[in-house]
Protein backbone atom coordinates (compact mmCIF):
# COMPACT_ATOMS: atom_id res chain seq x y z
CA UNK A 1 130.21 87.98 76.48
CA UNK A 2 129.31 85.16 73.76
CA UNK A 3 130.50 84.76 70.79
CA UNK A 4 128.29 86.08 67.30
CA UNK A 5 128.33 82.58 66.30
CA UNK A 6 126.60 81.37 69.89
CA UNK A 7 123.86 83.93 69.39
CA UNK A 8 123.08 83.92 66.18
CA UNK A 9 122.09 80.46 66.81
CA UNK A 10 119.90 81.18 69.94
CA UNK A 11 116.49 83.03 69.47
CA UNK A 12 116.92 86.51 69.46
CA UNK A 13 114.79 86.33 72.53
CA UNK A 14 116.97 84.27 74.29
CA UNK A 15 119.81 85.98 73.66
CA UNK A 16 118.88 89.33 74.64
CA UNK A 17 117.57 87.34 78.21
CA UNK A 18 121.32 86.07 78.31
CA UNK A 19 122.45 89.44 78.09
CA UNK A 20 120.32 90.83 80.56
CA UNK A 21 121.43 87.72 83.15
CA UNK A 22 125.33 88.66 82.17
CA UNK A 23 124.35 92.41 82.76
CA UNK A 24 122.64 91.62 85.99
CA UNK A 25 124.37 88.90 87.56
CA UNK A 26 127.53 88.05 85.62
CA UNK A 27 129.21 91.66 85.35
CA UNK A 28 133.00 92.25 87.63
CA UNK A 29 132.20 92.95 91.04
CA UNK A 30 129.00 90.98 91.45
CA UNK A 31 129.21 88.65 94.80
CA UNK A 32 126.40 86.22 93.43
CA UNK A 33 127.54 83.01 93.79
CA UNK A 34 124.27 81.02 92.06
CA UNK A 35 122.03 82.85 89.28
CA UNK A 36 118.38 82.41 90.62
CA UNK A 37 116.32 79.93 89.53
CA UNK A 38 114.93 79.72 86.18
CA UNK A 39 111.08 80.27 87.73
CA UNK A 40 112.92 83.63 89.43
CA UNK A 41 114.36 84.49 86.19
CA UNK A 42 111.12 83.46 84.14
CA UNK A 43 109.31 85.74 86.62
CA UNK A 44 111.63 88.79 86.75
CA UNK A 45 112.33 89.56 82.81
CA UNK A 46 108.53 88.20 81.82
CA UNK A 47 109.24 85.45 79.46
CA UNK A 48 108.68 81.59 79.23
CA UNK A 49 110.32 78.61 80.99
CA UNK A 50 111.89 77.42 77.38
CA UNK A 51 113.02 81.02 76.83
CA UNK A 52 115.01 81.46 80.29
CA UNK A 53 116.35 77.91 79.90
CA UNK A 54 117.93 78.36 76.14
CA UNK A 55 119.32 81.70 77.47
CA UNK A 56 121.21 79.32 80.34
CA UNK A 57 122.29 77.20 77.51
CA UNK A 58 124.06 80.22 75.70
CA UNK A 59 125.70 81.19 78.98
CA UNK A 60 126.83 77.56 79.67
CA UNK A 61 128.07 77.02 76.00
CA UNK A 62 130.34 80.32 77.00
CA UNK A 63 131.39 79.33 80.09
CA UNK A 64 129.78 81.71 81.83
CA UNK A 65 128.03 79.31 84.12
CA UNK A 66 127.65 75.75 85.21
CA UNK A 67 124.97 73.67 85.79
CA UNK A 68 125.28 71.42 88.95
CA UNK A 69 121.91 69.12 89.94
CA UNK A 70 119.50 69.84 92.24
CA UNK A 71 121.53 73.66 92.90
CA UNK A 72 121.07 75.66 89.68
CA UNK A 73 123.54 77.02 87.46
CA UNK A 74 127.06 78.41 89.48
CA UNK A 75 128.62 81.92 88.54
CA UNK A 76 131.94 81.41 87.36
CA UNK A 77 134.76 83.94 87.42
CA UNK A 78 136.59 84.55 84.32
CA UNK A 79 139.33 81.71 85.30
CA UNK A 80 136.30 79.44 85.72
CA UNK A 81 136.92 79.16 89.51
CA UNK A 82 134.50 80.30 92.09
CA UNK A 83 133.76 83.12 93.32
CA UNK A 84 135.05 83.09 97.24
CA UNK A 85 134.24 86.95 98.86
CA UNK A 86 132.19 86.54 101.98
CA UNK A 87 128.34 86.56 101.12
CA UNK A 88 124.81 86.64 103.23
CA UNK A 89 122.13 84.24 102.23
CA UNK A 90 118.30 84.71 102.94
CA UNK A 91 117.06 81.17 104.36
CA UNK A 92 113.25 80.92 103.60
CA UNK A 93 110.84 77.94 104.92
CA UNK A 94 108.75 76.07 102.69
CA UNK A 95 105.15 78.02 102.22
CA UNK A 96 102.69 77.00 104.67
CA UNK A 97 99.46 76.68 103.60
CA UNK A 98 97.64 77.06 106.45
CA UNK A 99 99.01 80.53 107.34
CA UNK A 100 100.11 82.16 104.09
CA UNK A 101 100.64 85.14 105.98
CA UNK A 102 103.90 84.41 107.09
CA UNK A 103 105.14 83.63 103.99
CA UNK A 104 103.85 86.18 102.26
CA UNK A 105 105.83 88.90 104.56
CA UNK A 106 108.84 86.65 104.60
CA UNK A 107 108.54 86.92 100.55
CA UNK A 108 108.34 90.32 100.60
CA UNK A 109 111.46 90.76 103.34
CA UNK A 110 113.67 87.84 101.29
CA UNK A 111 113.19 90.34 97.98
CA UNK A 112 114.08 93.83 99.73
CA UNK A 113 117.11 91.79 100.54
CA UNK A 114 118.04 91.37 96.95
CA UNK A 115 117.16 94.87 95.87
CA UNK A 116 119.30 96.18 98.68
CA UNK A 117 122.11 94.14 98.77
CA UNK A 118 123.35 96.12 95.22
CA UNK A 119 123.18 99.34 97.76
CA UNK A 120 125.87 97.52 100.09
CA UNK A 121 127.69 96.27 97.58
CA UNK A 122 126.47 92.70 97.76
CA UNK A 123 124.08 90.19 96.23
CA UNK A 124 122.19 88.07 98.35
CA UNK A 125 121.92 83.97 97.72
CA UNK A 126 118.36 83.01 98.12
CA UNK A 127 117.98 79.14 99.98
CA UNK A 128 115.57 77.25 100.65
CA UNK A 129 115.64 74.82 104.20
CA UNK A 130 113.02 72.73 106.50
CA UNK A 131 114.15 71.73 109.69
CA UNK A 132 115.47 68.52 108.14
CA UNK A 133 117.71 69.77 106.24
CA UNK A 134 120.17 71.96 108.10
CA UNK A 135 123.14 69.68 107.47
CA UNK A 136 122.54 70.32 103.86
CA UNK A 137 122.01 73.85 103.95
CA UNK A 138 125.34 73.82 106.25
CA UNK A 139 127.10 72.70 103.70
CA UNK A 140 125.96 74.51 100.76
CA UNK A 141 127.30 77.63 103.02
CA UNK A 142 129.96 76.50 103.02
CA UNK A 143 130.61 75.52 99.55
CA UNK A 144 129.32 79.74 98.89
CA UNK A 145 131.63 81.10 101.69
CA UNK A 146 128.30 82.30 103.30
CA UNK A 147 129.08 83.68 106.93
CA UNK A 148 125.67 85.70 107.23
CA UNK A 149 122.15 84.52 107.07
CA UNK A 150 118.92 85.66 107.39
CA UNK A 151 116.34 83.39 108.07
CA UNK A 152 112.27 84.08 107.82
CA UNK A 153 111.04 81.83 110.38
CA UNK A 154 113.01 79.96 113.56
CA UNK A 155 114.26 76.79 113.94
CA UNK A 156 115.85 75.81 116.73
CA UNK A 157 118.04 72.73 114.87
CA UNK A 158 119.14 75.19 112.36
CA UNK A 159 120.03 78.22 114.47
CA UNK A 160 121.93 75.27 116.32
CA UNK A 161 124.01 74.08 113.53
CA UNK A 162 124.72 77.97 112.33
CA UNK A 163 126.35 78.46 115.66
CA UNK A 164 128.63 75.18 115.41
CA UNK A 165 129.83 76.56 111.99
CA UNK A 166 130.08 80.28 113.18
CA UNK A 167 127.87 81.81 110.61
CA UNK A 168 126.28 85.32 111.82
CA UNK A 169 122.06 85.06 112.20
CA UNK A 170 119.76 87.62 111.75
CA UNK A 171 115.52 86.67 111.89
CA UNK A 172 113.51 89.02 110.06
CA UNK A 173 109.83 89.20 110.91
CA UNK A 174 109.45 87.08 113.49
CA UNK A 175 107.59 87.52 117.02
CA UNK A 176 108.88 84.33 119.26
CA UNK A 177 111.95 86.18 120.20
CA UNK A 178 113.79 83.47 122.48
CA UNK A 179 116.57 82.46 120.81
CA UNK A 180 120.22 84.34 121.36
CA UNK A 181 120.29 86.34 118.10
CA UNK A 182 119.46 89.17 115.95
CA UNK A 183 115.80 89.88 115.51
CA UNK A 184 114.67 92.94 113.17
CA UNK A 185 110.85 93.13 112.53
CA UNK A 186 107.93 95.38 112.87
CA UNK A 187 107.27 97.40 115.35
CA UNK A 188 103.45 95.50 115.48
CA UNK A 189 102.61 96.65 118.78
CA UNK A 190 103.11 100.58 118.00
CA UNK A 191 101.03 100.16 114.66
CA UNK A 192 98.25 98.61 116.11
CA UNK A 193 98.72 101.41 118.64
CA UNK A 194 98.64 104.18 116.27
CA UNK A 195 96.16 102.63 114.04
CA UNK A 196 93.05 102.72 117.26
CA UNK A 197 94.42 105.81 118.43
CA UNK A 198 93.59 107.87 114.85
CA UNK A 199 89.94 105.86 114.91
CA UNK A 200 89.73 107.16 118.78
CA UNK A 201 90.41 110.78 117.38
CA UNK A 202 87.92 110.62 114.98
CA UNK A 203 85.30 110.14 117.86
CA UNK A 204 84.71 106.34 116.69
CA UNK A 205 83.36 103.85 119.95
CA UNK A 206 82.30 100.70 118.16
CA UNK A 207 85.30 99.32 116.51
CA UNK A 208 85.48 95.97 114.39
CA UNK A 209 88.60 93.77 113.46
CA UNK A 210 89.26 92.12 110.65
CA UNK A 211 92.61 89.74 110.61
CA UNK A 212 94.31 86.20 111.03
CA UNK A 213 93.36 84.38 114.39
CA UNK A 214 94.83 85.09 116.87
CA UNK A 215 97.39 82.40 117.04
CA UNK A 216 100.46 83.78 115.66
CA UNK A 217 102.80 86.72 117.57
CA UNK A 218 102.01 89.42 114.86
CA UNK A 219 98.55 89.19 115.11
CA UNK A 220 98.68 89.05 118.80
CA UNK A 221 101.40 92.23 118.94
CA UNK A 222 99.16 93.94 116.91
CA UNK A 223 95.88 93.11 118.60
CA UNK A 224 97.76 94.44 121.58
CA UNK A 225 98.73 97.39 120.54
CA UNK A 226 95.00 98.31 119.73
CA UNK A 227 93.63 97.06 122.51
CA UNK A 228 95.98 99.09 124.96
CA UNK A 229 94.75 102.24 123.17
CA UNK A 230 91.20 101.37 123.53
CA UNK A 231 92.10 100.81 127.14
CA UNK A 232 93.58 103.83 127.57
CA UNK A 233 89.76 105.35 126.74
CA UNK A 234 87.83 102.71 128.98
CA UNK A 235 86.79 100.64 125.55
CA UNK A 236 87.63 97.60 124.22
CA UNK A 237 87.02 95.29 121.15
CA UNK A 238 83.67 93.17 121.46
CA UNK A 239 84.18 89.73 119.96
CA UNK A 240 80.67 90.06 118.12
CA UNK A 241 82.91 92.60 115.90
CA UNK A 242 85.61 90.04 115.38
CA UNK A 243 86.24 88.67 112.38
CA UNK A 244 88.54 85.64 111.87
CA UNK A 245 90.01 85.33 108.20
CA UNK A 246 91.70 82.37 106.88
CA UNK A 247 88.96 80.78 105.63
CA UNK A 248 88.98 81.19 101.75
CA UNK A 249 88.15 85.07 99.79
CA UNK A 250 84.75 84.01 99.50
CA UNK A 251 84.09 83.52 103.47
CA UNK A 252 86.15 85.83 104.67
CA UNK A 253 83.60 88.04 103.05
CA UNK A 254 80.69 86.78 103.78
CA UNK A 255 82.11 86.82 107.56
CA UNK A 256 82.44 91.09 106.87
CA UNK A 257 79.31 91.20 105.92
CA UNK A 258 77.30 89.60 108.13
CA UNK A 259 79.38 91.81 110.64
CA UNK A 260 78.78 95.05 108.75
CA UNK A 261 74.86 94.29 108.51
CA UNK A 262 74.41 93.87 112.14
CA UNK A 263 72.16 96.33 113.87
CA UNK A 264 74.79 97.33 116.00
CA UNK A 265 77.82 97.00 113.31
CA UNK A 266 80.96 99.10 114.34
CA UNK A 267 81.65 102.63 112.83
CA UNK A 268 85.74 102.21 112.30
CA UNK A 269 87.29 98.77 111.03
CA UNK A 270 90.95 97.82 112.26
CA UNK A 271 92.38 95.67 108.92
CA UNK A 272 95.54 95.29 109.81
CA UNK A 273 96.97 93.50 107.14
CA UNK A 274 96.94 94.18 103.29
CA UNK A 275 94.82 91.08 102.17
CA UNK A 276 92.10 91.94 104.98
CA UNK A 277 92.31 95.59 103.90
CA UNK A 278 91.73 94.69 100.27
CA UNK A 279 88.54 92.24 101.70
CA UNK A 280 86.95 94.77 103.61
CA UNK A 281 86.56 97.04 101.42
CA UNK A 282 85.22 94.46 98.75
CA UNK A 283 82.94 93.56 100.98
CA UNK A 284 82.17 97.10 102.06
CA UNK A 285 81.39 97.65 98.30
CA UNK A 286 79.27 94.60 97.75
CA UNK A 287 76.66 96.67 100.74
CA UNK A 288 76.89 99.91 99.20
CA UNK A 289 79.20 101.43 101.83
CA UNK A 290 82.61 103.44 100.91
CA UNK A 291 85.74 103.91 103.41
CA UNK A 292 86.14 107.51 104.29
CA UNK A 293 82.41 108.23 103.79
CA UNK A 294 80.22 105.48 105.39
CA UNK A 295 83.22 104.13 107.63
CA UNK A 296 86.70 104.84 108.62
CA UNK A 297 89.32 101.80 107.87
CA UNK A 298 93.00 101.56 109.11
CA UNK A 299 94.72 99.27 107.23
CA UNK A 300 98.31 98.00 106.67
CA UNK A 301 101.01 97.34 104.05
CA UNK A 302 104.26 97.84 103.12
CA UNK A 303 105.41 101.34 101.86
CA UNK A 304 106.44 99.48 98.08
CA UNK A 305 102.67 98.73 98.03
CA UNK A 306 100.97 101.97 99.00
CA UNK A 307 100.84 103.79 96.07
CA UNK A 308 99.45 100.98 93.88
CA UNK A 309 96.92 99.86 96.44
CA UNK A 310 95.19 103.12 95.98
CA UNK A 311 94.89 102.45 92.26
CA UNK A 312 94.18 98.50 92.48
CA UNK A 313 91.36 98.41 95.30
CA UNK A 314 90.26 102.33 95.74
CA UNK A 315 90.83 103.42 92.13
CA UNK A 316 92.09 106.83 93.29
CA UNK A 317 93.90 107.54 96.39
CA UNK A 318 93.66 105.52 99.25
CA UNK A 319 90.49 106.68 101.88
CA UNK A 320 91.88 105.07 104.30
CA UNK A 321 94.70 105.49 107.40
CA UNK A 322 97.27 102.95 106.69
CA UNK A 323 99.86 101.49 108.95
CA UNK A 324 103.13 101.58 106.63
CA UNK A 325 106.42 99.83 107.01
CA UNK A 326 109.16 99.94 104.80
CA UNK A 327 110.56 96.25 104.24
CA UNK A 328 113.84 98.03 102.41
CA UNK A 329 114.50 99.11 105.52
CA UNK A 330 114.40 96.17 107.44
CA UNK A 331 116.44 94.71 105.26
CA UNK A 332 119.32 97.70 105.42
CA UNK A 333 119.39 96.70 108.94
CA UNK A 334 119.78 93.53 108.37
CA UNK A 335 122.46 93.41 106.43
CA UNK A 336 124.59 95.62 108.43
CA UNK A 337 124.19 94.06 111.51
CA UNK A 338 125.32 90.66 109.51
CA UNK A 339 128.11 92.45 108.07
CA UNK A 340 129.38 93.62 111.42
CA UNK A 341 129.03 90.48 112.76
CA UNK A 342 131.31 88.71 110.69
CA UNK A 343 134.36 91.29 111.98
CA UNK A 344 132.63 90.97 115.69
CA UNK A 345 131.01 87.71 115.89
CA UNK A 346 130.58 88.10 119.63
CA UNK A 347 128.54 90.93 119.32
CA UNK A 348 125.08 91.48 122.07
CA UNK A 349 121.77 90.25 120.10
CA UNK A 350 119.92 92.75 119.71
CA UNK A 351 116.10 92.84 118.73
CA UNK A 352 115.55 95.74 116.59
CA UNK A 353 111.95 97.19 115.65
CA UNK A 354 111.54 98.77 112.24
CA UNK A 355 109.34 101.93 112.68
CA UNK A 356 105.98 102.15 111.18
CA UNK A 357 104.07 105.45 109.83
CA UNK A 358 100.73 106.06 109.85
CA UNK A 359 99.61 107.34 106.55
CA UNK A 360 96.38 109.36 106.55
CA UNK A 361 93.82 109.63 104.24
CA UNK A 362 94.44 113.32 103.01
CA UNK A 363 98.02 112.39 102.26
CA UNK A 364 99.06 112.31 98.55
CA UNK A 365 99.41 108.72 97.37
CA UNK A 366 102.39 110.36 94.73
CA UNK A 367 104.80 111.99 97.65
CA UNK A 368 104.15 109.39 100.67
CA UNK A 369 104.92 111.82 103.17
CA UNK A 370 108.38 111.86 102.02
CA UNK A 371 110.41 113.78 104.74
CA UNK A 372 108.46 111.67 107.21
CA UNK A 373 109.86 108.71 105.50
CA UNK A 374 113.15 109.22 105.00
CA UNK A 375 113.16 110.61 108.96
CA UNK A 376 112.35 107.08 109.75
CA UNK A 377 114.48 105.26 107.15
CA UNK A 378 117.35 107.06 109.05
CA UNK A 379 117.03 105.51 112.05
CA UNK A 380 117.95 101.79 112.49
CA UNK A 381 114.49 101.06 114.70
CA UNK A 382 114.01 101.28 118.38
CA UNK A 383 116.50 99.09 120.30
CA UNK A 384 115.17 96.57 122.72
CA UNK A 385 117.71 94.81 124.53
């Protein structure tokens, strides 16, 4: 890789991070045409800034890589050429910071992409685009031979300029659904669904709801998808048993509480998101009560997070039904229907829902309901033309 010379004068720290980056992303057969970025790489193997940087330097000194400004340090192959097989590139907007949400799931989609990209035999470039910036980003697929991308959130002058330069689209997670391409998300209606319907069967009436306002098509699929069960029963949600989050930990609590103190406080909370699960039941805590005993909660996450979350915020298993979905899925999808769509760009868009399972609270946190799982990982999602 480097020769004994080159690492006995790095740290021994650095050099073993060097070796792990030439393991991971260097080795024949790799399709990466960037490493990550140094606060990726800082993050992943757990050491500092300086560390992850000197560990560049080793692999730049060997020719490994190159540093170009403002991009990041370039794979090169062992002619020191680049790397030109066809690759797919997760596009990710800037965080916003007045609906983290979004971000947070488009996080959590952009890194199932990576992890199963090694399954199909690629590795997925990570970008970074605003609206603004779509000539740049055109280019910079071009440079990497991209001809797929996934993008986290939809902008129309973007999706504009990937059609001019034929490059395949896929958008993960997203609920607008107008423009003429791929969309693979959540089935968000049929959780919030199955979510009231196990509260219904447990003989609950008064129901409260904890989540984002109600500006934003997840929220809204999902509030629909619990209200059409209640409706199904003659019931409905009461907006004295709303809660809005979004306002900072500390309020968002207080707002639960206030709710849960109420003389005529619902019996069953819908949570349908992992940061408003993990509030409610701090908040149930701080009054004494306990999910499963004193109240039923449905929550949500992602199956990745389940097990932990039992550990983290119950501190045994979890006491509560949980809507799971399983964001290596979604991204298996994806990247299939990208890779077809560079033989057959002028395939049908299609919008594909990823399946959701409703976890119970007498299901082992260790086995996940396994079989029930892998049934759904199976499928590609329900079609919806």
């Amino acid at each position: 890789m480097f020769s004994m010379d080159m690492e006995r004068q790095a740290s021994p720290l650095a050099a073993k991070v060097a070796r792990k980056i030439h393991k991971e992303w260097l080795s024949a057969g790799t399709n990466q045409v960037f490493l990550p970025t140094e606060r990726e790489l800082t993050r992943r193997y757990g050491v500092a800034r300086n560390t992850v940087r000197r560990a560049l330097s080793l692999l730049i000194e060997s020719g490994l890589v190159q540093a170009e400004r403002s991009r990041g340090y370039r794979i090169l192959n062992g002619n020191g050429g680049k790397n030109n097989q066809a690759r797919i590139a997760v596009v990710q907007g800037a965080a916003d910071a007045t609906f983290p949400y979004g971000y947070r799931t488009s996080q959590e989609v952009a890194d199932a992409m990576r992890r199963r990209g090694l399954a199909h035999g690629r590795q997925i470039l990570n970008m970074e685009a605003n609206a603004d910036t779509a000539a740049t980003l055109i280019r910079d697929l071009r440079e990497a031979n991209v001809r797929g991308v996934a993008l986290t959130a939809s902008a129309p002058a973007l999706l504009d300029a990937l059609k001019k330069a034929n490059v395949g689209c896929v958008i993960l997670e997203n609920s607008e659904r107008t423009a003429a391409v791929d969309y693979v998300f959540q089935d968000n209606f049929g959780g919030g669904c199955q979510a009231a319907r196990h509260l219904l069967s447990r003989g609950h009436k008064r129901f409260g709801w904890v989540g984002p306002p109600l500006k934003h098509g997840t929220g809204i699929e999902r509030w629909l998808g619990a209200q059409s069960a209640f409706m199904e029963r003659g019931l409905s949600l009461q907006p004295s048993h709303v809660v809005a989050t979004g306002q900072g930990a500390a309020s968002d609590r207080s707002a639960i509480r206030a709710m849960l103190s109420a003389a005529d406080r619902p019996s069953a909370l819908l949570t349908l998101w992992q940061a408003e699960t993990e509030a409610a039941v701090l908040a149930m805590g701080e009054l004494g009560l306990r999910p499963g005993r004193d109240m039923d909660v449905a929550g949500w996450c992602t199956r990745r997070e389940y097990t932990s979350l039992g550990m983290r915020v119950f501190s045994d298993r979890v006491p509560a039904a949980m809507v799971v979905w399983d964001s290596d899925a979604m991204a298996d999808v994806a990247i299939e229907r990208l890779t077809r769509r560079m033989d057959r760009p002028d395939l049908p868009p299609l919008h594909i829902a990823i399946p959701t399972v409703l976890m119970l609270p007498n299901d082992h946190t260790d086995s996940m309901n396994e079989p029930e799982m892998e049934q759904q990982e199976r499928r590609e999602g329900e079609l919806r033309l």
